[in-house]
C-alpha atoms as a PDB file:
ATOM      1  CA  UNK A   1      -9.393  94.944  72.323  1.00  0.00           C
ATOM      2  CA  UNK A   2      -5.953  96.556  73.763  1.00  0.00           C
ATOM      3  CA  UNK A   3      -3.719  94.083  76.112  1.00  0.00           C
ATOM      4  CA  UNK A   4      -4.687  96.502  78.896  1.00  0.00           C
ATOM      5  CA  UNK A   5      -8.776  96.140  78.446  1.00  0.00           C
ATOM      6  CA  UNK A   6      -8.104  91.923  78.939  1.00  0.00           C
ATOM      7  CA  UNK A   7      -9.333  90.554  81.458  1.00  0.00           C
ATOM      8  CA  UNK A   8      -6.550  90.092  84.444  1.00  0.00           C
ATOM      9  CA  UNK A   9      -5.746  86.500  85.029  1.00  0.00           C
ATOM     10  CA  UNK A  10      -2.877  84.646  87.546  1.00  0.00           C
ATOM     11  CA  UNK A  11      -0.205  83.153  84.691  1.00  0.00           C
ATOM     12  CA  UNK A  12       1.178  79.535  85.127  1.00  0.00           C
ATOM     13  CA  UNK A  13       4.205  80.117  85.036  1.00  0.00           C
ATOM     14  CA  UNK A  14       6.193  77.046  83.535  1.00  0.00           C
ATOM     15  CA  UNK A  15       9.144  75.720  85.764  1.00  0.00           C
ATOM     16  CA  UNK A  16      10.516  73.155  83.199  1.00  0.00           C
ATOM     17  CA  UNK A  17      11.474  69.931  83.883  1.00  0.00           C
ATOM     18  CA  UNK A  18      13.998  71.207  86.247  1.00  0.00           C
ATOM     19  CA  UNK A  19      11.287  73.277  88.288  1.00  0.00           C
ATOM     20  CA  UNK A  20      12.987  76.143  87.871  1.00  0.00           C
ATOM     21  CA  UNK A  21      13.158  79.308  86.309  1.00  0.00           C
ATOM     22  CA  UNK A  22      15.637  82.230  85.824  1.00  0.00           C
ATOM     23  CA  UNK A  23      14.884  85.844  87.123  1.00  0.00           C
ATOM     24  CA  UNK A  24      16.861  88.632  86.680  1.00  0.00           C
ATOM     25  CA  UNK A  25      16.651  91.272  89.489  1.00  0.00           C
ATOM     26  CA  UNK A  26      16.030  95.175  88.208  1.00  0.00           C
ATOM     27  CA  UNK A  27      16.185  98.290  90.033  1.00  0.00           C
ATOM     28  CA  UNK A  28      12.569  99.062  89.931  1.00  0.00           C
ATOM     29  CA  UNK A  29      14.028 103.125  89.912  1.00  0.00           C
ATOM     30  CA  UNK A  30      17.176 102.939  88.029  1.00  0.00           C
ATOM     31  CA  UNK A  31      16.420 100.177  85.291  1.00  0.00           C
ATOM     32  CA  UNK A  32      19.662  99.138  86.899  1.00  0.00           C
ATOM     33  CA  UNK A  33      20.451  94.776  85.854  1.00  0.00           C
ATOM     34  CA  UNK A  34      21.710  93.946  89.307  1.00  0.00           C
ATOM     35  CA  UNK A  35      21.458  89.826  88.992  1.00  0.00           C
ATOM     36  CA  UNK A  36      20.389  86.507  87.726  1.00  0.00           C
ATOM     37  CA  UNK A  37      18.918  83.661  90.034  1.00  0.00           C
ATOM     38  CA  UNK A  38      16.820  81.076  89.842  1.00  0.00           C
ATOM     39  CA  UNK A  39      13.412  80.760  91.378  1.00  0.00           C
ATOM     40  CA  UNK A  40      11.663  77.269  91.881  1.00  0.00           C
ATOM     41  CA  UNK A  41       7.676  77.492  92.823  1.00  0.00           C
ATOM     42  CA  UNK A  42       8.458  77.803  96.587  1.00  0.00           C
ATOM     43  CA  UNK A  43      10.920  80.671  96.027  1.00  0.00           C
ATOM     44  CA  UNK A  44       8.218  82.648  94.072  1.00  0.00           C
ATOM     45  CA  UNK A  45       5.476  81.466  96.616  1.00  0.00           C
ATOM     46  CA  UNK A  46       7.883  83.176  99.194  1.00  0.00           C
ATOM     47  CA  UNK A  47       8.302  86.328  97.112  1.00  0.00           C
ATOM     48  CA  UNK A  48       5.074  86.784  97.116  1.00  0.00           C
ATOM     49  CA  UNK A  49       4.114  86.291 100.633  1.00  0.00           C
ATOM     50  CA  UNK A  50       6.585  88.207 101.844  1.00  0.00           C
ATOM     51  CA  UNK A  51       7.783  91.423  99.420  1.00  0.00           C
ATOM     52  CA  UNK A  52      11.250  89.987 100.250  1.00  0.00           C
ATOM     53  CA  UNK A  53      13.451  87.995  96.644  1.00  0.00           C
ATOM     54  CA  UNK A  54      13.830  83.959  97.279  1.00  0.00           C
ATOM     55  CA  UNK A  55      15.740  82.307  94.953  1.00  0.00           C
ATOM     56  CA  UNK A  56      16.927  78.939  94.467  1.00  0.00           C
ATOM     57  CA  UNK A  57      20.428  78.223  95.127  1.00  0.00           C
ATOM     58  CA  UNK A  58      21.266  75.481  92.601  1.00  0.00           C
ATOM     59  CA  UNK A  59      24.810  75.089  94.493  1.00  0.00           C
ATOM     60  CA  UNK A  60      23.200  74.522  97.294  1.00  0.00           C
ATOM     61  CA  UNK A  61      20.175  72.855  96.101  1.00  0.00           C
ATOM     62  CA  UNK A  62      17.649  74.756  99.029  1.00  0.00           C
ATOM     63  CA  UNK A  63      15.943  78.225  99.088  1.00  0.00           C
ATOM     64  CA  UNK A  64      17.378  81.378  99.543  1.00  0.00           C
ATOM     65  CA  UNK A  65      16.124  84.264 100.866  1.00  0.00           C
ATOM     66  CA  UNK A  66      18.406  87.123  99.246  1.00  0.00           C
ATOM     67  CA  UNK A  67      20.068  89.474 102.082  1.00  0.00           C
ATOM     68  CA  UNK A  68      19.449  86.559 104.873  1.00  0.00           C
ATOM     69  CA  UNK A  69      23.159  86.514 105.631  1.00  0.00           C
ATOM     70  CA  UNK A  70      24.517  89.998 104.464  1.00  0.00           C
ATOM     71  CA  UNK A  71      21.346  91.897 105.294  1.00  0.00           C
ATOM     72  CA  UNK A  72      21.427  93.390 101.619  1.00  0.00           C
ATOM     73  CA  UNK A  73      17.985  92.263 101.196  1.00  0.00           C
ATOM     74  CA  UNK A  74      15.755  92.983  97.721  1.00  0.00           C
ATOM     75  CA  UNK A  75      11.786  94.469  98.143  1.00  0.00           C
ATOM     76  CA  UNK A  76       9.995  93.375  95.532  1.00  0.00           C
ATOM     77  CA  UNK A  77       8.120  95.576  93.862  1.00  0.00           C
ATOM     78  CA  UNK A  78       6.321  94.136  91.733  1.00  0.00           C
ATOM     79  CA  UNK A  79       7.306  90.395  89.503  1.00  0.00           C
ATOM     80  CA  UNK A  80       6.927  90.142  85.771  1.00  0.00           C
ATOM     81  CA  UNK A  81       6.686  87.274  83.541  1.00  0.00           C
ATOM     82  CA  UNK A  82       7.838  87.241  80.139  1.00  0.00           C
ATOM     83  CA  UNK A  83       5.242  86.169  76.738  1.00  0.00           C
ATOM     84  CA  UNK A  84       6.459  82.321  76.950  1.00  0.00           C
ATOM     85  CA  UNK A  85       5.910  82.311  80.958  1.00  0.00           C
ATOM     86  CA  UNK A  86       9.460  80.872  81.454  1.00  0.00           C
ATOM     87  CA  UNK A  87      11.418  83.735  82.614  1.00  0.00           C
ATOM     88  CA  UNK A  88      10.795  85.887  85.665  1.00  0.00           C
ATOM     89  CA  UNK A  89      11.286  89.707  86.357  1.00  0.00           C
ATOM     90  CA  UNK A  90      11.693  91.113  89.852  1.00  0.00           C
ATOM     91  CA  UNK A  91      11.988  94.264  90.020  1.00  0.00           C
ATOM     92  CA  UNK A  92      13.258  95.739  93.279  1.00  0.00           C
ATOM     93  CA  UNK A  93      14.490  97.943  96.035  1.00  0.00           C
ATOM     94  CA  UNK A  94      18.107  96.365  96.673  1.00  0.00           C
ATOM     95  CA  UNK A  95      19.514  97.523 100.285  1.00  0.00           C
ATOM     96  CA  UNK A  96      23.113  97.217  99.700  1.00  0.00           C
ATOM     97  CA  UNK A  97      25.018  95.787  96.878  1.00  0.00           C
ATOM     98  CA  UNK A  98      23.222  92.531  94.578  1.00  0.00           C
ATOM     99  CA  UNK A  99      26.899  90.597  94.236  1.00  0.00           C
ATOM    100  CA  UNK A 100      28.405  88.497  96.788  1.00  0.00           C
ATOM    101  CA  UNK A 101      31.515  90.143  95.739  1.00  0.00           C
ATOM    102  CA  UNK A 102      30.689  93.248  97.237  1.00  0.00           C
ATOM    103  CA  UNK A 103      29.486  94.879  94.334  1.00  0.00           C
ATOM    104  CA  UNK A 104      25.750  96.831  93.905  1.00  0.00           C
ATOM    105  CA  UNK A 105      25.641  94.661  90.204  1.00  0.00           C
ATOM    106  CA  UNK A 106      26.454  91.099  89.383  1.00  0.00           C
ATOM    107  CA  UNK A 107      27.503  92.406  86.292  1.00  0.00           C
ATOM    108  CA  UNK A 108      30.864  94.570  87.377  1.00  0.00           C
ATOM    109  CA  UNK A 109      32.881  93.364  84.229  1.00  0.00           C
ATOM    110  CA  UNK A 110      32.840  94.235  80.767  1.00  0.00           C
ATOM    111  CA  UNK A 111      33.365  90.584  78.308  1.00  0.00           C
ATOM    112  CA  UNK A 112      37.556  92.250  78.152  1.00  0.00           C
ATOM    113  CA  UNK A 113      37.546  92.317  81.660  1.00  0.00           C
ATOM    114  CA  UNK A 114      36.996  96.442  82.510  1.00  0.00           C
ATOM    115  CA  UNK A 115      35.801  96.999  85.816  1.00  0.00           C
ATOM    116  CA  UNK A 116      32.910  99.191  85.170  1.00  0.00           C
ATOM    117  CA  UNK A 117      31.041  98.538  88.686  1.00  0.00           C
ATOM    118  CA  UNK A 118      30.750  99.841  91.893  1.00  0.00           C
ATOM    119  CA  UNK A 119      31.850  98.487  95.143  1.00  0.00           C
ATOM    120  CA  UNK A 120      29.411  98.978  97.908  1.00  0.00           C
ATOM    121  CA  UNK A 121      30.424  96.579 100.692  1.00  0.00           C
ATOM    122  CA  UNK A 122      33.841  94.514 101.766  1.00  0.00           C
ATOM    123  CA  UNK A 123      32.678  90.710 100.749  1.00  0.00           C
ATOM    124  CA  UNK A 124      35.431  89.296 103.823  1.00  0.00           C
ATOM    125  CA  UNK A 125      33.399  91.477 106.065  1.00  0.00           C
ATOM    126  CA  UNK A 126      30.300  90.572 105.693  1.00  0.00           C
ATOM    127  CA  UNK A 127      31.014  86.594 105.283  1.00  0.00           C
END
């Protein structure tokens, strides 16, 4: 039997001992990375009920819902779970740019320091 003629069931996903799980945000068209968050059970719970990302702010320590402040919100798609069920997938429909920095992608910077992003929005503006 192919993975595709199983039967569909809901996965557990496992939050750790922390209760929470990374996620990295995808352009559902582009394949584009655009960030890394974490989600506790409430922030998926919230996904889900609403098509809109929630995260988990670990600076904070409370929920986020992505785009609440800067309106650059993220439709989910649809959210993916990798094979150990420790690692979430969201991939989206980003209005705006991802980074707080202004940028569409957390990841602007090559490891030597290249600027190899785009800048879609002024950070001071918006903040």
């Amino acid at each position: 039997m192919s993975d595709a003629d199983a039967e569909t069931e809901p996965i557990d996903v496992d939050f750790g001992e922390d209760g929470l799980v990374p996620a990295v945000a995808q352009d559902a068209d582009s394949g584009e990375v655009l960030m890394l968050a974490y989600v506790s059970p409430e922030a998926l719970s919230r996904t889900r009920e609403t098509g809109e990302a929630h995260y988990y702010s670990r600076s904070r320590e409370e929920l986020w819902h992505k785009g609440a402040t800067s309106g650059h919100t993220q439709s989910v798609r649809e959210v993916r779970v990798d094979c150990d069920a420790d690692t979430l997938l969201y991939l989206v429909d980003q209005a705006g740019g991802a980074c707080h920095t202004g940028h569409r992608s957390c990841f602007h910077r090559t490891i030597d320091g290249e600027h190899v992003g785009e800048r879609v929005f002024d950070p001071d503006e918006v903040y």
